[in-house]
C-alpha atoms as a PDB file:
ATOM      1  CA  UNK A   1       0.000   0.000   0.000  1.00  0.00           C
ATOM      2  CA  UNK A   2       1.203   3.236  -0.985  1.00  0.00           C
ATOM      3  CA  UNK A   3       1.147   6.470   1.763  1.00  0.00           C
ATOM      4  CA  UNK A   4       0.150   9.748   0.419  1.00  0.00           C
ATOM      5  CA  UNK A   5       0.203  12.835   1.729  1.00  0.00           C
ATOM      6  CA  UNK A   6      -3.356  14.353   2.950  1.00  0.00           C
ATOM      7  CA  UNK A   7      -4.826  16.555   0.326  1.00  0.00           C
ATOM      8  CA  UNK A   8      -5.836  19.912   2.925  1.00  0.00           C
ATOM      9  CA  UNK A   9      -8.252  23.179   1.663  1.00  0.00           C
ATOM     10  CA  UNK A  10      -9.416  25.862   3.242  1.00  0.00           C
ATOM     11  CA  UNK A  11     -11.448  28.884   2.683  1.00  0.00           C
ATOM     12  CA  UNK A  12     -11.832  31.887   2.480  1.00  0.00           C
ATOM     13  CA  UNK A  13     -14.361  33.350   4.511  1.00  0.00           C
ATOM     14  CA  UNK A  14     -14.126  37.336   4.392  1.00  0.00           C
ATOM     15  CA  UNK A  15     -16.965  37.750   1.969  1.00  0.00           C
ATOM     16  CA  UNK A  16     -19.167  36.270   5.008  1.00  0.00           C
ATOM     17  CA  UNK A  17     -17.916  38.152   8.070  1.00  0.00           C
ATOM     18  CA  UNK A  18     -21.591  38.193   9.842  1.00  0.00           C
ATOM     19  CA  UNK A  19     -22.056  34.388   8.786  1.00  0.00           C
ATOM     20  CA  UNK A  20     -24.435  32.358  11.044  1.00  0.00           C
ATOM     21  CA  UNK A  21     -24.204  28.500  11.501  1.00  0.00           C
ATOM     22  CA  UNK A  22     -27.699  26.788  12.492  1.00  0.00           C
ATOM     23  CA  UNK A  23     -27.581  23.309  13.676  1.00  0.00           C
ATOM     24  CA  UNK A  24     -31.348  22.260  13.993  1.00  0.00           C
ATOM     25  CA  UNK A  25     -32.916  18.770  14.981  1.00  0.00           C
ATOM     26  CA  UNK A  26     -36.188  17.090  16.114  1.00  0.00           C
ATOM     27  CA  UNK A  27     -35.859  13.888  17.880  1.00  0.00           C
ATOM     28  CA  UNK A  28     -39.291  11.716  18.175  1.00  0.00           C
ATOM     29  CA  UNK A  29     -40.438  11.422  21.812  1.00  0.00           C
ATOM     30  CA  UNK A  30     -43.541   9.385  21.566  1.00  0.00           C
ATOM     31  CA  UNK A  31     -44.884   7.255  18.495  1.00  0.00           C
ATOM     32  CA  UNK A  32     -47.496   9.870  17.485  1.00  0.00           C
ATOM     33  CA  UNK A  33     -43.807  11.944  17.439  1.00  0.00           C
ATOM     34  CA  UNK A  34     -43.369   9.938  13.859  1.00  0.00           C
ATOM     35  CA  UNK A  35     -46.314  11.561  12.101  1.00  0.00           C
ATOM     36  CA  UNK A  36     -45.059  15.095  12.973  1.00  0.00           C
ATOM     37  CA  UNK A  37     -41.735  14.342  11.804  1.00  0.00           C
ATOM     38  CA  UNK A  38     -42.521  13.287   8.200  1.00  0.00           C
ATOM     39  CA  UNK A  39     -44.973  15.721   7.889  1.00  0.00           C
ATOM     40  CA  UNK A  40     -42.124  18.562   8.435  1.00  0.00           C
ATOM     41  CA  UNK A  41     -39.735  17.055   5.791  1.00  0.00           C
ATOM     42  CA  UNK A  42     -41.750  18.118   3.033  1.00  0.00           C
ATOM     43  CA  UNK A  43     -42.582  21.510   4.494  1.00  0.00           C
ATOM     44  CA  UNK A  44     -38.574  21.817   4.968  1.00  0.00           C
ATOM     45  CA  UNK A  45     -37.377  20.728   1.445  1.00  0.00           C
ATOM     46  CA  UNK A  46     -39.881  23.194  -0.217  1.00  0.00           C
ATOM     47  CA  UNK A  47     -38.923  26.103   1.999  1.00  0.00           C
ATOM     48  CA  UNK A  48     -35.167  25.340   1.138  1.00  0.00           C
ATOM     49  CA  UNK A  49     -35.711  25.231  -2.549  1.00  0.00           C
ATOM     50  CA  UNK A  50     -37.659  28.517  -2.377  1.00  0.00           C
ATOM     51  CA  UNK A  51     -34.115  29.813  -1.225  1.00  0.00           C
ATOM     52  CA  UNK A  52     -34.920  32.272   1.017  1.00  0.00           C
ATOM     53  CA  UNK A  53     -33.331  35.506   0.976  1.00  0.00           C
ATOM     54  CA  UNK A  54     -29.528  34.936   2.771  1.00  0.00           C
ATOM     55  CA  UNK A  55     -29.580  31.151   3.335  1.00  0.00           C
ATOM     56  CA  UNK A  56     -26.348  30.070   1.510  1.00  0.00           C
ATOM     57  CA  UNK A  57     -26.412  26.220   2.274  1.00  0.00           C
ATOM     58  CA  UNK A  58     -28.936  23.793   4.072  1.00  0.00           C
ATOM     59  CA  UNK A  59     -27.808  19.772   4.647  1.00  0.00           C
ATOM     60  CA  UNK A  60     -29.438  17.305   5.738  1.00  0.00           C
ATOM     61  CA  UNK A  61     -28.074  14.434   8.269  1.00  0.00           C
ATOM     62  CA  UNK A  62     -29.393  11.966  10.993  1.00  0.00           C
ATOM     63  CA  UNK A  63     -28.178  12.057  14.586  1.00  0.00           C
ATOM     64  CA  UNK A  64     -29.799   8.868  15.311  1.00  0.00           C
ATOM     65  CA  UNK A  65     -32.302   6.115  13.873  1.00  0.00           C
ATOM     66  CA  UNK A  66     -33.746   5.055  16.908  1.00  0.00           C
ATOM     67  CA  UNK A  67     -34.879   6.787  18.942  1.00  0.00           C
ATOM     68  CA  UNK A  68     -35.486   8.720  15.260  1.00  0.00           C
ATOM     69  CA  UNK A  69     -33.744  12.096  15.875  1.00  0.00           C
ATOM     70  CA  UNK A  70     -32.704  14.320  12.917  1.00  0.00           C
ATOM     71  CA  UNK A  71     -31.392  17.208  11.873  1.00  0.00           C
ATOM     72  CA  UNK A  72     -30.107  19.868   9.407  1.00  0.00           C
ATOM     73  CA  UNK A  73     -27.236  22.603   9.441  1.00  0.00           C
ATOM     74  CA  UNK A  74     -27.634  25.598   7.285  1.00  0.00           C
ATOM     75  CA  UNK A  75     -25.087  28.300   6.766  1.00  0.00           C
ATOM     76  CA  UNK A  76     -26.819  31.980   6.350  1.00  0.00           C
ATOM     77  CA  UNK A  77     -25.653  35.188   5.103  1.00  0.00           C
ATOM     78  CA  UNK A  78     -26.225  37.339   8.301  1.00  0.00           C
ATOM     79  CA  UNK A  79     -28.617  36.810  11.409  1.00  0.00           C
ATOM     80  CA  UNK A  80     -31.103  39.513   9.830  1.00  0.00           C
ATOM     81  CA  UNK A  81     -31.753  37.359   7.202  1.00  0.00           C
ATOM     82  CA  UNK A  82     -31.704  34.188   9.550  1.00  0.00           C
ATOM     83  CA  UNK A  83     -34.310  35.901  11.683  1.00  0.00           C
ATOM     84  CA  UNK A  84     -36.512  37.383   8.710  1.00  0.00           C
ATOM     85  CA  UNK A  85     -37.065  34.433   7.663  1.00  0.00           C
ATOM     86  CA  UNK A  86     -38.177  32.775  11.065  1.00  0.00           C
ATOM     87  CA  UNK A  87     -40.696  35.593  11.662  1.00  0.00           C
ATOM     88  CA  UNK A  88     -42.080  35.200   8.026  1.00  0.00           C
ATOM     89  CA  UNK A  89     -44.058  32.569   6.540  1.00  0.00           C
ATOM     90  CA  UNK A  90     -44.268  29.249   6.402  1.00  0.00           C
ATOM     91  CA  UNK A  91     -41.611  28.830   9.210  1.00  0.00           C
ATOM     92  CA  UNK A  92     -44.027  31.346  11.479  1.00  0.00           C
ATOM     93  CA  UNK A  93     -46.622  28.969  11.410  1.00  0.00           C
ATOM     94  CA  UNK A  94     -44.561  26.062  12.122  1.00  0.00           C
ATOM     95  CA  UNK A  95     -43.337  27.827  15.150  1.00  0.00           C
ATOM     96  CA  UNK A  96     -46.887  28.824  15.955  1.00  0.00           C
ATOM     97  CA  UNK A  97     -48.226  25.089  15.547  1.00  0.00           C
ATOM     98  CA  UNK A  98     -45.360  23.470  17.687  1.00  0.00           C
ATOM     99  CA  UNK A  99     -45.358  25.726  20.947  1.00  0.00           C
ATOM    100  CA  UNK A 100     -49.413  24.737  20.918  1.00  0.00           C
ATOM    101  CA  UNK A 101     -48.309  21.080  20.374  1.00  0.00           C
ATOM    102  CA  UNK A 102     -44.932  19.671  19.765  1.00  0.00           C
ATOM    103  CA  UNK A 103     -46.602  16.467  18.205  1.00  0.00           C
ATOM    104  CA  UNK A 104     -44.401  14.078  20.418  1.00  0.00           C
ATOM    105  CA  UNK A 105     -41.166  15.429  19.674  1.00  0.00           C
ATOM    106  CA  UNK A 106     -38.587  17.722  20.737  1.00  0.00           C
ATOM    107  CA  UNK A 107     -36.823  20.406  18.810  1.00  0.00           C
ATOM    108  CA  UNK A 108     -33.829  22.150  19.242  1.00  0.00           C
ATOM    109  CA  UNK A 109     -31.112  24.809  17.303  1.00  0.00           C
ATOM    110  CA  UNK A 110     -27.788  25.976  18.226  1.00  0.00           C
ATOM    111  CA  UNK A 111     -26.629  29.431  16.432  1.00  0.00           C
ATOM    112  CA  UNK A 112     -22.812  30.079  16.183  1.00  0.00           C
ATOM    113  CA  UNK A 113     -21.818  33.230  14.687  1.00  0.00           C
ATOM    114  CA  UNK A 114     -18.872  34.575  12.543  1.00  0.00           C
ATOM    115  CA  UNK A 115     -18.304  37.608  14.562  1.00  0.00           C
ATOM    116  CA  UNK A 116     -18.487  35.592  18.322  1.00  0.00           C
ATOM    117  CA  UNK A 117     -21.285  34.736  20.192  1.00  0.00           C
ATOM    118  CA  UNK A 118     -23.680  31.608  20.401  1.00  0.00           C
ATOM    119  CA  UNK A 119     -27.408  30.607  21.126  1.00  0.00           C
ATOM    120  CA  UNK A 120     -29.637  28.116  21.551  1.00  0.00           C
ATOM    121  CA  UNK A 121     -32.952  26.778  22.758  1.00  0.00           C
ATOM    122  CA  UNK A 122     -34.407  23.436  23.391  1.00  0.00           C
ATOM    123  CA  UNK A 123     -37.943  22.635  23.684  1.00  0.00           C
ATOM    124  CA  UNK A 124     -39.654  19.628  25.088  1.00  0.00           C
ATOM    125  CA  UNK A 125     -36.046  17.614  24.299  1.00  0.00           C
ATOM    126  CA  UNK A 126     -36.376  14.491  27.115  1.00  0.00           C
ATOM    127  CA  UNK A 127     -32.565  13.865  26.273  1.00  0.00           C
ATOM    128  CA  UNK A 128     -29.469  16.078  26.703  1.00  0.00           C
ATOM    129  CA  UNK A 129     -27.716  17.228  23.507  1.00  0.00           C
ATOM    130  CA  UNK A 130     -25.121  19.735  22.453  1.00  0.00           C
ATOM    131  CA  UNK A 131     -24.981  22.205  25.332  1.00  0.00           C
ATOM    132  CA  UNK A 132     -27.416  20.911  27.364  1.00  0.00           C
ATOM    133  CA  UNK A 133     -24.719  18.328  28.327  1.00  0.00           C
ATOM    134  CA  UNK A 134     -22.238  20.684  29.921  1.00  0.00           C
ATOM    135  CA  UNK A 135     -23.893  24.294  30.123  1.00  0.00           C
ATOM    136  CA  UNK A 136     -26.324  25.574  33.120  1.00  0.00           C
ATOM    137  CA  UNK A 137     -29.811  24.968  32.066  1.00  0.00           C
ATOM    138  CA  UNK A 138     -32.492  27.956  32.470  1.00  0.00           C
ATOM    139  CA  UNK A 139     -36.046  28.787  31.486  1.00  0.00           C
ATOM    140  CA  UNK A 140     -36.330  30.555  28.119  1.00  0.00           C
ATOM    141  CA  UNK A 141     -38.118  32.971  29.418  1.00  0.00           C
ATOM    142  CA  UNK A 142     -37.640  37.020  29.131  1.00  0.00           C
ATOM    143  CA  UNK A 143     -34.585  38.085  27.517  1.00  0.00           C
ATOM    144  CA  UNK A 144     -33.884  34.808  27.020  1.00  0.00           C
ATOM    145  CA  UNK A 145     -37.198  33.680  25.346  1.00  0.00           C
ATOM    146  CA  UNK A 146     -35.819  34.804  21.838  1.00  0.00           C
ATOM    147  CA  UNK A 147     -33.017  34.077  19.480  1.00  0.00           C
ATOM    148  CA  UNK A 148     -32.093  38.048  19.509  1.00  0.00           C
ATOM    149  CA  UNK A 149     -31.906  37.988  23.111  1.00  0.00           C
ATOM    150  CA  UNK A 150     -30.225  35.000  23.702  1.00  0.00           C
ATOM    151  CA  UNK A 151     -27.559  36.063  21.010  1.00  0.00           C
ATOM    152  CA  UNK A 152     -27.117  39.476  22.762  1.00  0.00           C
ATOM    153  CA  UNK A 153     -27.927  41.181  19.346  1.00  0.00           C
ATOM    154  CA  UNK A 154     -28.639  44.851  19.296  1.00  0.00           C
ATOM    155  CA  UNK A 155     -31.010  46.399  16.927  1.00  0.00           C
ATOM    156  CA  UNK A 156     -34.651  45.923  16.050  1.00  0.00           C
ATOM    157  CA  UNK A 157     -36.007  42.513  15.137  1.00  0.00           C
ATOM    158  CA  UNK A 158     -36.994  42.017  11.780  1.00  0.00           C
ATOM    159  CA  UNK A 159     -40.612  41.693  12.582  1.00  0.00           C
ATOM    160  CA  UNK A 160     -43.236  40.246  15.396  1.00  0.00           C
ATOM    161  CA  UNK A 161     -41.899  36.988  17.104  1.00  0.00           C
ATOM    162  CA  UNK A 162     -44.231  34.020  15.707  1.00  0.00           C
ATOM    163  CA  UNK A 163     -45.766  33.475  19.376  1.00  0.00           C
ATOM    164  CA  UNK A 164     -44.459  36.206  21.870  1.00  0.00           C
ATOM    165  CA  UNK A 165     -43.570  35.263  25.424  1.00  0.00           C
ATOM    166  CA  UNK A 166     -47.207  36.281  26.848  1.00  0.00           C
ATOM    167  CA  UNK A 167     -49.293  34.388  24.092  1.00  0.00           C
ATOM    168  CA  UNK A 168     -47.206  31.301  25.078  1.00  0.00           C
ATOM    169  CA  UNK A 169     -47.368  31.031  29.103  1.00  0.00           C
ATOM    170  CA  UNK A 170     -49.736  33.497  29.743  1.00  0.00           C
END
């Protein structure tokens, strides 16, 4: 067997200095779980080939098969665009329909960003994953009920939240 040497790249990311990495999943709790899980796949893929305005790259991958728990990662321009888009349509509505009922899963996203800082938020995950493993766990709740607040981004949002804190626990 012949040893060659490892063929390394890199890039060049200057053209992207307010890039945002998204790491999403939804793991099935329960069986019913399975339903809600197909039925987002198609919403997903259709919403990704619409390209929405700043989302540079979406891929697909499974964390687990059983229990079923998958997941995407999608690479986007800037947060404004990141956040646009999750206070628009369709992905309003799917944020509006799972904080009524999460369908017997759990769903989760961790943010990283080009220019420092991270977020995340977990909702009705029964198993640890990615920060929830080693970080200090509290309630999202007031500054830290949305993705703008968690992220310690100034500015104004770029519209209504989908289901504000009140609407959600009253």
């Amino acid at each position: 067997m012949m040893n060659s040497k490892v063929h390394r790249r890199t890039v060049d990311l200057s053209a992207y200095p307010d890039l945002v990495v998204i790491y999403l999943g939804m793991r099935v709790n329960a069986f019913s779980g399975l339903k809600t899980l197909f039925g987002f796949g198609p919403k997903i893929a259709a919403s990704v080939t619409a390209m929405p305005e700043g989302l540079l790259l979406h891929e697909n991958f499974m964390f687990s098969v059983f229990p079923p728990h998958v997941g995407m990662r999608q690479y986007w321009r800037d947060f404004e665009s990141l956040e646009s888009w999750a206070r628009s349509e369709p992905h309003r509505g799917w944020w509006q329909q799972f904080l009524r009922n999460s369908g017997g899963t759990g769903f989760w996203h961790e943010a990283y960003f080009m220019r420092g800082g991270m977020e995340a938020v977990y909702d009705d995950m029964v198993d640890a994953t990615g920060f929830l493993h080693f970080a200090p766990v509290q309630e999202a709740r007031g500054p830290m009920f949305s993705a703008r607040g968690r992220a310690q981004r100034q500015g104004k949002p770029a519209g209504p939240l989908p289901v504000s804190e009140n609407d959600l626990y009253g």
